[in-house]
C-alpha atoms as a PDB file:
ATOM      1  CA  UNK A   1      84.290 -25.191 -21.052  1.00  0.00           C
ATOM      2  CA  UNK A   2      82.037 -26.510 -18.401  1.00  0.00           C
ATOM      3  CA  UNK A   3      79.157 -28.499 -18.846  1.00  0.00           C
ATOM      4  CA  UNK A   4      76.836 -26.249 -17.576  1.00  0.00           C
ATOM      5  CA  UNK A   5      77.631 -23.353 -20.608  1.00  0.00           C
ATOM      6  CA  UNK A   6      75.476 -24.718 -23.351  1.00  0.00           C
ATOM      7  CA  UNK A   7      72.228 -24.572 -21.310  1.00  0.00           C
ATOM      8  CA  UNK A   8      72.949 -21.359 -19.356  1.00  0.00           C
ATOM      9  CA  UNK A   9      73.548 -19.965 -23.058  1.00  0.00           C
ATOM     10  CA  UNK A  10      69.755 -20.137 -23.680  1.00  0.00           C
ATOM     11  CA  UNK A  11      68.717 -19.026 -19.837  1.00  0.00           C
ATOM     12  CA  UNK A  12      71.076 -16.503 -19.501  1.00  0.00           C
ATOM     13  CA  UNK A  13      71.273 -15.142 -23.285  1.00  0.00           C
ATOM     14  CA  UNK A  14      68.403 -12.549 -22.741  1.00  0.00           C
ATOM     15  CA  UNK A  15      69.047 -11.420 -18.900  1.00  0.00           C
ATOM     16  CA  UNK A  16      72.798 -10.915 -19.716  1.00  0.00           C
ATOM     17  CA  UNK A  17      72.787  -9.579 -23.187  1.00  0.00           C
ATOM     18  CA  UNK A  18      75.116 -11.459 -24.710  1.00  0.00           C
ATOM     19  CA  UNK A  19      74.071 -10.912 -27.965  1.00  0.00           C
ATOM     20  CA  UNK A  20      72.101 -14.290 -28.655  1.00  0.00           C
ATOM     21  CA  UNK A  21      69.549 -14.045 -31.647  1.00  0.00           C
ATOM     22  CA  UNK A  22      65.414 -14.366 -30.722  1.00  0.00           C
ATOM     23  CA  UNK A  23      62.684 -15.006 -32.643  1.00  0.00           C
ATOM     24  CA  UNK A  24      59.054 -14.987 -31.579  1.00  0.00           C
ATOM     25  CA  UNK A  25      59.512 -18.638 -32.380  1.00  0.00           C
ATOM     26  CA  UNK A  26      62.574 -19.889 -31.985  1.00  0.00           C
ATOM     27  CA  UNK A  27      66.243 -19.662 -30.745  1.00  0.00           C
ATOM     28  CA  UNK A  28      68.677 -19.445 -33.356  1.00  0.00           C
ATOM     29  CA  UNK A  29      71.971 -20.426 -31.724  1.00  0.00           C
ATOM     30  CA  UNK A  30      75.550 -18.274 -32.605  1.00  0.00           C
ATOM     31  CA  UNK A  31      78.198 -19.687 -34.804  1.00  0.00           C
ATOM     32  CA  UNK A  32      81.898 -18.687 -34.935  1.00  0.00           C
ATOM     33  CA  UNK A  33      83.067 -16.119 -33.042  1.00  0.00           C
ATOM     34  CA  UNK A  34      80.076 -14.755 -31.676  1.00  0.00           C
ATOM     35  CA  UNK A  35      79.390 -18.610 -30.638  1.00  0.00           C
ATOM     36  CA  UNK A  36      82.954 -18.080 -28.703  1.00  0.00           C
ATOM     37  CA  UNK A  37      81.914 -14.513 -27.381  1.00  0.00           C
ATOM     38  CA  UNK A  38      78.272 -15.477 -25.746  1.00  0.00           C
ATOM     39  CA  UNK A  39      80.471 -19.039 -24.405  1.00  0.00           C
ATOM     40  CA  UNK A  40      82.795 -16.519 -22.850  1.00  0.00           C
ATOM     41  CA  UNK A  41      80.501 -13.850 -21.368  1.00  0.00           C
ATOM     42  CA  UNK A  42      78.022 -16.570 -20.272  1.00  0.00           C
ATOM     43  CA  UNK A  43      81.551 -18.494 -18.289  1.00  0.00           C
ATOM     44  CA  UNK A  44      82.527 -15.476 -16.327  1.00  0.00           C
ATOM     45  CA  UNK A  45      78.815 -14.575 -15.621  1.00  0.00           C
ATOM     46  CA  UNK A  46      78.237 -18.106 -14.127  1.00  0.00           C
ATOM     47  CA  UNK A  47      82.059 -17.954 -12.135  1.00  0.00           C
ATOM     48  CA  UNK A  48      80.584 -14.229 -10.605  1.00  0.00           C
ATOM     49  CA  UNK A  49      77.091 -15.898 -10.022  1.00  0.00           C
ATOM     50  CA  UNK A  50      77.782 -19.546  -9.177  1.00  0.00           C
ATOM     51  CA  UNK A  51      74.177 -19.859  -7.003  1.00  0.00           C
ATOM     52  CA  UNK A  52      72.732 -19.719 -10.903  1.00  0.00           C
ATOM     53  CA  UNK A  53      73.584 -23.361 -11.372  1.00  0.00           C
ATOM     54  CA  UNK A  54      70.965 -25.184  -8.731  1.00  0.00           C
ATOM     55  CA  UNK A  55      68.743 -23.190 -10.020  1.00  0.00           C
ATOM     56  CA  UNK A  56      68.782 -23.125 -13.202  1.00  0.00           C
ATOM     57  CA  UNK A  57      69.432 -27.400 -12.884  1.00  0.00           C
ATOM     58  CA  UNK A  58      66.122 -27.375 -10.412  1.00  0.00           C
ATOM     59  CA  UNK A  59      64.491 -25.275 -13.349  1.00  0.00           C
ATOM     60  CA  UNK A  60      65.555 -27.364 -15.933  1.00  0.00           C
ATOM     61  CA  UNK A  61      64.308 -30.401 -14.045  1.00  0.00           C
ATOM     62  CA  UNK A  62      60.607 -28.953 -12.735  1.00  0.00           C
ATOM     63  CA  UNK A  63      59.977 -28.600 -16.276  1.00  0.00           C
ATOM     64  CA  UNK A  64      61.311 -31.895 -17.636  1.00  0.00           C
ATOM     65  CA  UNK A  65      58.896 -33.076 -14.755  1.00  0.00           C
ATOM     66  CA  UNK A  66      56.098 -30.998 -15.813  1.00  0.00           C
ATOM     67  CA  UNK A  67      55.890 -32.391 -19.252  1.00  0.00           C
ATOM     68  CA  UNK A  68      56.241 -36.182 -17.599  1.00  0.00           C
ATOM     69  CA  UNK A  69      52.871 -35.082 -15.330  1.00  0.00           C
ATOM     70  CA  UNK A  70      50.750 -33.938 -18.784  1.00  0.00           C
ATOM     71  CA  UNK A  71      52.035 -36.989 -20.577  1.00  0.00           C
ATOM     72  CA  UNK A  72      50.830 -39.323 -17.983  1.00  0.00           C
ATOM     73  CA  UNK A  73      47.906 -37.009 -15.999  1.00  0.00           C
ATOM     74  CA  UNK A  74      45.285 -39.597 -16.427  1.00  0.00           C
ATOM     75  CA  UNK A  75      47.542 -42.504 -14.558  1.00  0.00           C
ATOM     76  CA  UNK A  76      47.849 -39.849 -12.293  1.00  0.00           C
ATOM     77  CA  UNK A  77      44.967 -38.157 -11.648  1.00  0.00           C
ATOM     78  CA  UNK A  78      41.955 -40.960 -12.360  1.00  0.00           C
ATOM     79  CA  UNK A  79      41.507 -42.571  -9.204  1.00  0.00           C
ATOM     80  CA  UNK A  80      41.451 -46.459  -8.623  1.00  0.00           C
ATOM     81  CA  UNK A  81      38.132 -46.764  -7.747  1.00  0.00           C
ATOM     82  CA  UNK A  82      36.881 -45.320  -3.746  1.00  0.00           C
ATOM     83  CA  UNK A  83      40.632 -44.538  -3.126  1.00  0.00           C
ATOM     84  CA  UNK A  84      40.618 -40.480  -3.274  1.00  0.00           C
ATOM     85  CA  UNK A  85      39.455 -37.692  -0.391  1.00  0.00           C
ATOM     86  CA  UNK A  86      37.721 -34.069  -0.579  1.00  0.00           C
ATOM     87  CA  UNK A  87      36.025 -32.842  -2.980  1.00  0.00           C
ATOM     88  CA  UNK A  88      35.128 -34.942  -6.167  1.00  0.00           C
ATOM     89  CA  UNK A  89      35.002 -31.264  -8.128  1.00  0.00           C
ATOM     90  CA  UNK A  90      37.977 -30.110  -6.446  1.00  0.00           C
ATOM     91  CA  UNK A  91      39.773 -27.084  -8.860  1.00  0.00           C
ATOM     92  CA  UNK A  92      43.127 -29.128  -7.223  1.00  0.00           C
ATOM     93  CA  UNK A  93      44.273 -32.298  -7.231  1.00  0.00           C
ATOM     94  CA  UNK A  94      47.265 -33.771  -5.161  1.00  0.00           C
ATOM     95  CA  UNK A  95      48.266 -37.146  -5.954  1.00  0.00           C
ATOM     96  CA  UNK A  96      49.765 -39.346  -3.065  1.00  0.00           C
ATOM     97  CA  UNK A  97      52.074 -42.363  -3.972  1.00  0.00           C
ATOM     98  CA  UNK A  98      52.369 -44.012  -0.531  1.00  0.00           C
ATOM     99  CA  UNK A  99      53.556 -47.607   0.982  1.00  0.00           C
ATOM    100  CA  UNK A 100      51.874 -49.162   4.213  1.00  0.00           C
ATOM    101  CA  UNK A 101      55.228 -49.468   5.423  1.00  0.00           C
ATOM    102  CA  UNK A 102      56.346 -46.149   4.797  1.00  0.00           C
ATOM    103  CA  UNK A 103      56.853 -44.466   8.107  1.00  0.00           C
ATOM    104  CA  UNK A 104      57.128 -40.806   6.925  1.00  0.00           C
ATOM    105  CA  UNK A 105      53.180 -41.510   5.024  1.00  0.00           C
ATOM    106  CA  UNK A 106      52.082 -42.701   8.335  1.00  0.00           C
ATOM    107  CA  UNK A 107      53.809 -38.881   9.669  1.00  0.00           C
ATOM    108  CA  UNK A 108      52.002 -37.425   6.732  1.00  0.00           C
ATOM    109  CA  UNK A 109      48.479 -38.152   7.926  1.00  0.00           C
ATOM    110  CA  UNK A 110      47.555 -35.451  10.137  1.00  0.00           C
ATOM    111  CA  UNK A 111      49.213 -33.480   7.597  1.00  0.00           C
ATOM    112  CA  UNK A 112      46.662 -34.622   4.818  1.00  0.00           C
ATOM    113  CA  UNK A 113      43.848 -34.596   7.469  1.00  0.00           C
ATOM    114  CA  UNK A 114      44.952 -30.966   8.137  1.00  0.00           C
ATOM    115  CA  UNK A 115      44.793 -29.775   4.427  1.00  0.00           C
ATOM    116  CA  UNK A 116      41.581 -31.510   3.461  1.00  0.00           C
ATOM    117  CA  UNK A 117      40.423 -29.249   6.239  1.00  0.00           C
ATOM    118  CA  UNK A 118      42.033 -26.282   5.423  1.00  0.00           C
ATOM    119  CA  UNK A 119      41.018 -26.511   1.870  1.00  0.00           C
ATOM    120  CA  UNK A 120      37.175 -27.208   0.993  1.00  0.00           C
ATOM    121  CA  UNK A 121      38.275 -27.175  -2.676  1.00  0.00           C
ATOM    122  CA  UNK A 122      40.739 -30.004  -2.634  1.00  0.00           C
ATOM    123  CA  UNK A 123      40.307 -33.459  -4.066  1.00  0.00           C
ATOM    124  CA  UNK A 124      43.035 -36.280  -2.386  1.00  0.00           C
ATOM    125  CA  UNK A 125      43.978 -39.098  -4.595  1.00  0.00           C
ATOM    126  CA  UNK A 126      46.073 -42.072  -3.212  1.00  0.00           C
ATOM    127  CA  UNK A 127      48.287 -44.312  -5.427  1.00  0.00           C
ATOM    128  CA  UNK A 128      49.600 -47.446  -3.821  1.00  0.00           C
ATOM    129  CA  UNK A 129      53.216 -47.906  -4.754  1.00  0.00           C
ATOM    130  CA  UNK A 130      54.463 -50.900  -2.702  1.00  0.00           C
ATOM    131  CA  UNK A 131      57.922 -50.582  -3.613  1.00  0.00           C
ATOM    132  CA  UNK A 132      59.322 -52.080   0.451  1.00  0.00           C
ATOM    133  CA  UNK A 133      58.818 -55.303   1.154  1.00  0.00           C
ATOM    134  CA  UNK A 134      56.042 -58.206   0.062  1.00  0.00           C
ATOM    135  CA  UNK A 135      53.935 -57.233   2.745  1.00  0.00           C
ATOM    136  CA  UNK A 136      53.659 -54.084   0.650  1.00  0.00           C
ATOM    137  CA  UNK A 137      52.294 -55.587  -1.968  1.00  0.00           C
ATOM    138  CA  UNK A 138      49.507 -57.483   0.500  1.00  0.00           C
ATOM    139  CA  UNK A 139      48.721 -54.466   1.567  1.00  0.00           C
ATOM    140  CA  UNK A 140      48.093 -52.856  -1.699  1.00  0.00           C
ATOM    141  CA  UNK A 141      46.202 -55.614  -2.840  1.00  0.00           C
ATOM    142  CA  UNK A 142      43.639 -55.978  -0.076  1.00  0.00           C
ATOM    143  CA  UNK A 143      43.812 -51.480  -0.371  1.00  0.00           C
ATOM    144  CA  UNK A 144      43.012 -51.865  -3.637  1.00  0.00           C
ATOM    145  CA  UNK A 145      40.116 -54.471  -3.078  1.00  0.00           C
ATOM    146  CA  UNK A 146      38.775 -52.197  -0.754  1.00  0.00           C
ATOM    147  CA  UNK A 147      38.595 -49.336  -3.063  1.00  0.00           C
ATOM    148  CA  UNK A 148      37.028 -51.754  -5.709  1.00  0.00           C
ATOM    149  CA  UNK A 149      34.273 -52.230  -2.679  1.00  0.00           C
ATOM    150  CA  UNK A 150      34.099 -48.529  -2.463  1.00  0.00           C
ATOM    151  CA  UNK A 151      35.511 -48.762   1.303  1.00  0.00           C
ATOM    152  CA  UNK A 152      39.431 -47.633   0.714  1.00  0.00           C
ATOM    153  CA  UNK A 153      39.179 -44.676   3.466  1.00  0.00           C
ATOM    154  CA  UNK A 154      37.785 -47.141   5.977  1.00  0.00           C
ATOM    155  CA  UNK A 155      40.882 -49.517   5.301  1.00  0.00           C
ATOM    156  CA  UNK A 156      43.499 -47.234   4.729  1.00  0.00           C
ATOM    157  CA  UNK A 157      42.667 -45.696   8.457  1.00  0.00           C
ATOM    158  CA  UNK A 158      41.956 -48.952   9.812  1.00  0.00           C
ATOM    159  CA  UNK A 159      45.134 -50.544   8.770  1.00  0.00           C
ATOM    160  CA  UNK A 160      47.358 -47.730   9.659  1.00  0.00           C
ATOM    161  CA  UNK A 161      45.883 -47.695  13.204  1.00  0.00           C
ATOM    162  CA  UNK A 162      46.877 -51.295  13.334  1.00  0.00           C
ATOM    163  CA  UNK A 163      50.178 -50.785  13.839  1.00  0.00           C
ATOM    164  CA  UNK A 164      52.611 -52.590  11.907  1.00  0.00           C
ATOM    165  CA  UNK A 165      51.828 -53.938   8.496  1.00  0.00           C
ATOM    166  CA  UNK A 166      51.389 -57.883   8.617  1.00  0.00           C
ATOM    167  CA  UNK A 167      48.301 -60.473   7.312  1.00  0.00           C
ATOM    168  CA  UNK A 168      46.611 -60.383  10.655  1.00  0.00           C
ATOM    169  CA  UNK A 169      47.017 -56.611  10.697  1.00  0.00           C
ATOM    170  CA  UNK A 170      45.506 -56.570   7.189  1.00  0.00           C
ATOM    171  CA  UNK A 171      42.868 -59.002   7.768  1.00  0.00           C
ATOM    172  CA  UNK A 172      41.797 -56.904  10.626  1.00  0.00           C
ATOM    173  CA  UNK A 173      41.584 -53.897   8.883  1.00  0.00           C
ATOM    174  CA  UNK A 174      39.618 -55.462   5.963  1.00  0.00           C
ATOM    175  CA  UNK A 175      37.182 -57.195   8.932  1.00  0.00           C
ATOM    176  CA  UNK A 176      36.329 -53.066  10.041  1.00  0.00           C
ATOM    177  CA  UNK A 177      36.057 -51.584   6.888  1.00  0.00           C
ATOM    178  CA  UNK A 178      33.756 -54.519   5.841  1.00  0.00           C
ATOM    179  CA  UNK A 179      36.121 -55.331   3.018  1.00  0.00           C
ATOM    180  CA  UNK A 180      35.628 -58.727   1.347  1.00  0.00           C
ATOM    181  CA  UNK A 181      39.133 -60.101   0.570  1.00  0.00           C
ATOM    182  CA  UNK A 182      37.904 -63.405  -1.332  1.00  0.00           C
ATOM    183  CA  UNK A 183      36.522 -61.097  -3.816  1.00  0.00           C
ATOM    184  CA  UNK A 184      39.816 -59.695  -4.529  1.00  0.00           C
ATOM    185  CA  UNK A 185      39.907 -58.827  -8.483  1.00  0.00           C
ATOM    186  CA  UNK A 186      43.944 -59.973  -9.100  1.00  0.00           C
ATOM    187  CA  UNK A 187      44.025 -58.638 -12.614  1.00  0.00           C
ATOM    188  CA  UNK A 188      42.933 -55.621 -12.515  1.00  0.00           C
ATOM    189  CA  UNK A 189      44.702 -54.754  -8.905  1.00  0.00           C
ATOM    190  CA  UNK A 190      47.762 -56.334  -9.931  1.00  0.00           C
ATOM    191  CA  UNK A 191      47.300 -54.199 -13.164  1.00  0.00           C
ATOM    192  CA  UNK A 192      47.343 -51.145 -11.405  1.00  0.00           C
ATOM    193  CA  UNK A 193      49.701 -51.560  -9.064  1.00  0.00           C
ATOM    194  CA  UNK A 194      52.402 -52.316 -11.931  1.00  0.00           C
ATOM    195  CA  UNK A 195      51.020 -48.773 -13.584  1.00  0.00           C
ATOM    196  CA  UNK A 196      51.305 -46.974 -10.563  1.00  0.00           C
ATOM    197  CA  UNK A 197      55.306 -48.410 -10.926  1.00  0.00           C
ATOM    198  CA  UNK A 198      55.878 -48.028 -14.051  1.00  0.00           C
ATOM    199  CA  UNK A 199      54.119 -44.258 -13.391  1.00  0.00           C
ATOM    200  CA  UNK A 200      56.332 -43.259 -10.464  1.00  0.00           C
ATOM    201  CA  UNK A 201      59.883 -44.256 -12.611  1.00  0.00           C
ATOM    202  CA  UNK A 202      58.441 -42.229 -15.299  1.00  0.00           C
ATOM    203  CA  UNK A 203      58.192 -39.142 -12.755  1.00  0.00           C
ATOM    204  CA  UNK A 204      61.561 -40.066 -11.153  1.00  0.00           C
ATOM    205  CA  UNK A 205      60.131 -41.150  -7.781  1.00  0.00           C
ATOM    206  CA  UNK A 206      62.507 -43.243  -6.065  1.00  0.00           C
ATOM    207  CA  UNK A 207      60.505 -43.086  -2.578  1.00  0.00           C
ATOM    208  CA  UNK A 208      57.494 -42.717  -0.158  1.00  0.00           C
ATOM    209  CA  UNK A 209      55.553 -40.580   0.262  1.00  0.00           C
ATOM    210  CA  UNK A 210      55.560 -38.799  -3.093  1.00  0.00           C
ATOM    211  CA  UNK A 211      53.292 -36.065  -4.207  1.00  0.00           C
ATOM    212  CA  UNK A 212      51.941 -34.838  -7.841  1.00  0.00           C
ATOM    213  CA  UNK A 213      50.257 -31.477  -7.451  1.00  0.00           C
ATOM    214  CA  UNK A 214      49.527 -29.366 -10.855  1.00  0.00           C
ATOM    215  CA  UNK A 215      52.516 -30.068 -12.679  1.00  0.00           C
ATOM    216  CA  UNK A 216      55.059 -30.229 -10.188  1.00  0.00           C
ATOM    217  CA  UNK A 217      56.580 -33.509  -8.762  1.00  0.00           C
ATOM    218  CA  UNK A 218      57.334 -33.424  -4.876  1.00  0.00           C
ATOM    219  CA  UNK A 219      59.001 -36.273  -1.965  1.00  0.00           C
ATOM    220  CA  UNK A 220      58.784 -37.069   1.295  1.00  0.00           C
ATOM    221  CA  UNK A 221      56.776 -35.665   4.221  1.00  0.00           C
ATOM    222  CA  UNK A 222      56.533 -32.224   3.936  1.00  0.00           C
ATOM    223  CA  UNK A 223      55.023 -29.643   6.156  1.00  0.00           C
ATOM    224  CA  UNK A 224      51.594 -28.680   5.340  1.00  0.00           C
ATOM    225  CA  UNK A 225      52.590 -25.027   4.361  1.00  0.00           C
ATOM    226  CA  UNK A 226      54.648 -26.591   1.812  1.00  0.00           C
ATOM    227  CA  UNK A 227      52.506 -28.364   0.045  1.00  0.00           C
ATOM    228  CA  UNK A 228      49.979 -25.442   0.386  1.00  0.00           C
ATOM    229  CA  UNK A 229      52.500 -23.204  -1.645  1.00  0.00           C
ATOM    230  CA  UNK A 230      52.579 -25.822  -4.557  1.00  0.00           C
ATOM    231  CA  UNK A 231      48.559 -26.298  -4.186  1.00  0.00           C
ATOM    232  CA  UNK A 232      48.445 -22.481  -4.099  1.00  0.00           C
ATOM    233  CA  UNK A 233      50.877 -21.969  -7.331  1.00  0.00           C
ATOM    234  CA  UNK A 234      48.927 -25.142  -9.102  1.00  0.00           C
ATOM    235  CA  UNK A 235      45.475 -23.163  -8.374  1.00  0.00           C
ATOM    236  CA  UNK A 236      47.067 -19.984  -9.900  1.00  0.00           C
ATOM    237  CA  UNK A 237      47.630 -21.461 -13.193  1.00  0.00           C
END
């Protein structure tokens, strides 16, 4: 029997009619032989329809996802201080978890430029996730101090048009935003980086740039009509 039968038994028992008993409330699963029958019917329906399995898998994993995103929405959605975009009563938020480093989240900012935009109703949060090299982490840190100081936007343009990531790059970029990196709070930036970590491995994020929008979980740098469809479907619920 493959793998796969026991949870297509549940999605498939109603569209296929296999004789699986509902309740308003419940699923009450089969014993016996009709246990063997719906196994059966539900194994040659899956052989005949074998495009069923992604996505019923991509299903199954949106809305393990989905819960992960409500269980965690205020690590993900209360910014760290100045470090968010658009519009502070925005009916839609979409999360960013980007690294300095990250070429594709440098790619992705005319993208984000683009939607904020496109989208007057749109609020931008940015979550540092330094997960490439130390000079991540610098860069977080003096990011971070800078949205302490109420100046993250001017850094995190500043240092990006710097060109590579590095302490002179980052020094520079704190000089133009007017960030002051003595003043750098380590226990509470430290303290959010490592929940911004611990946040993204909850979510499954195993790279940059990734994206929370409503309750859907999203990677790398997608085209802007992408993420408008998921901005779209979060606004419809």
């Amino acid at each position: 029997m493959s793998r796969y039968t026991l949870p297509l038994v549940v999605v498939l028992g109603g569209l296929i009619g296999a004789g699986a008993v509902w309740s308003s409330e419940r699923f009450t699963s089969p014993g016996g032989a009709d246990r063997a029958r719906i196994e059966r019917v539900v194994h040659d329906y899956v052989l005949s329809h074998p495009e069923i399995i992604p996505q019923a898998m991509q299903a199954l994993q949106e809305r393990q996802s989905g819960e992960t995103v409500a269980a965690n929405r205020d690590a993900i959605l209360t910014p760290f201080g100045s470090a968010w975009a658009g519009n502070p009563k925005g009916d839609v938020t979409l999360v960013e978890y980007f690294d300095y480093n990250c070429g594709y989240c440098r790619a992705s900012l005319p993208m984000i430029a683009d939607l904020l935009k496109r989208d007057p109703n749109l609020r931008i949060v940015y979550r540092d996730l330094p997960i490439l090299s130390e000079a991540s982490r610098t860069a977080a840190r003096a990011s971070l101090a800078a949205a302490q100081q109420g100046k993250f936007l001017g850094f995190h343009d500043a240092l990006y048009a710097g060109g590579p990531v590095s302490d002179a790059s980052i020094k520079g970029a704190a000089a133009k935003a007017g960030v002051t990196l003595a003043a750098l709070d380590t226990g509470a930036i430290d303290g959010e980086i490592a929940k911004n970590m611990a946040t993204a491995a909850k979510l499954g994020m195993n790279g940059t740039p990734s994206w929370v929008v409503g309750n859907r979980v999203l990677s790398g740098a997608l085209p802007v009509e992408e993420l408008e469809k998921a901005i779209a479907a979060a606004r419809g619920k």
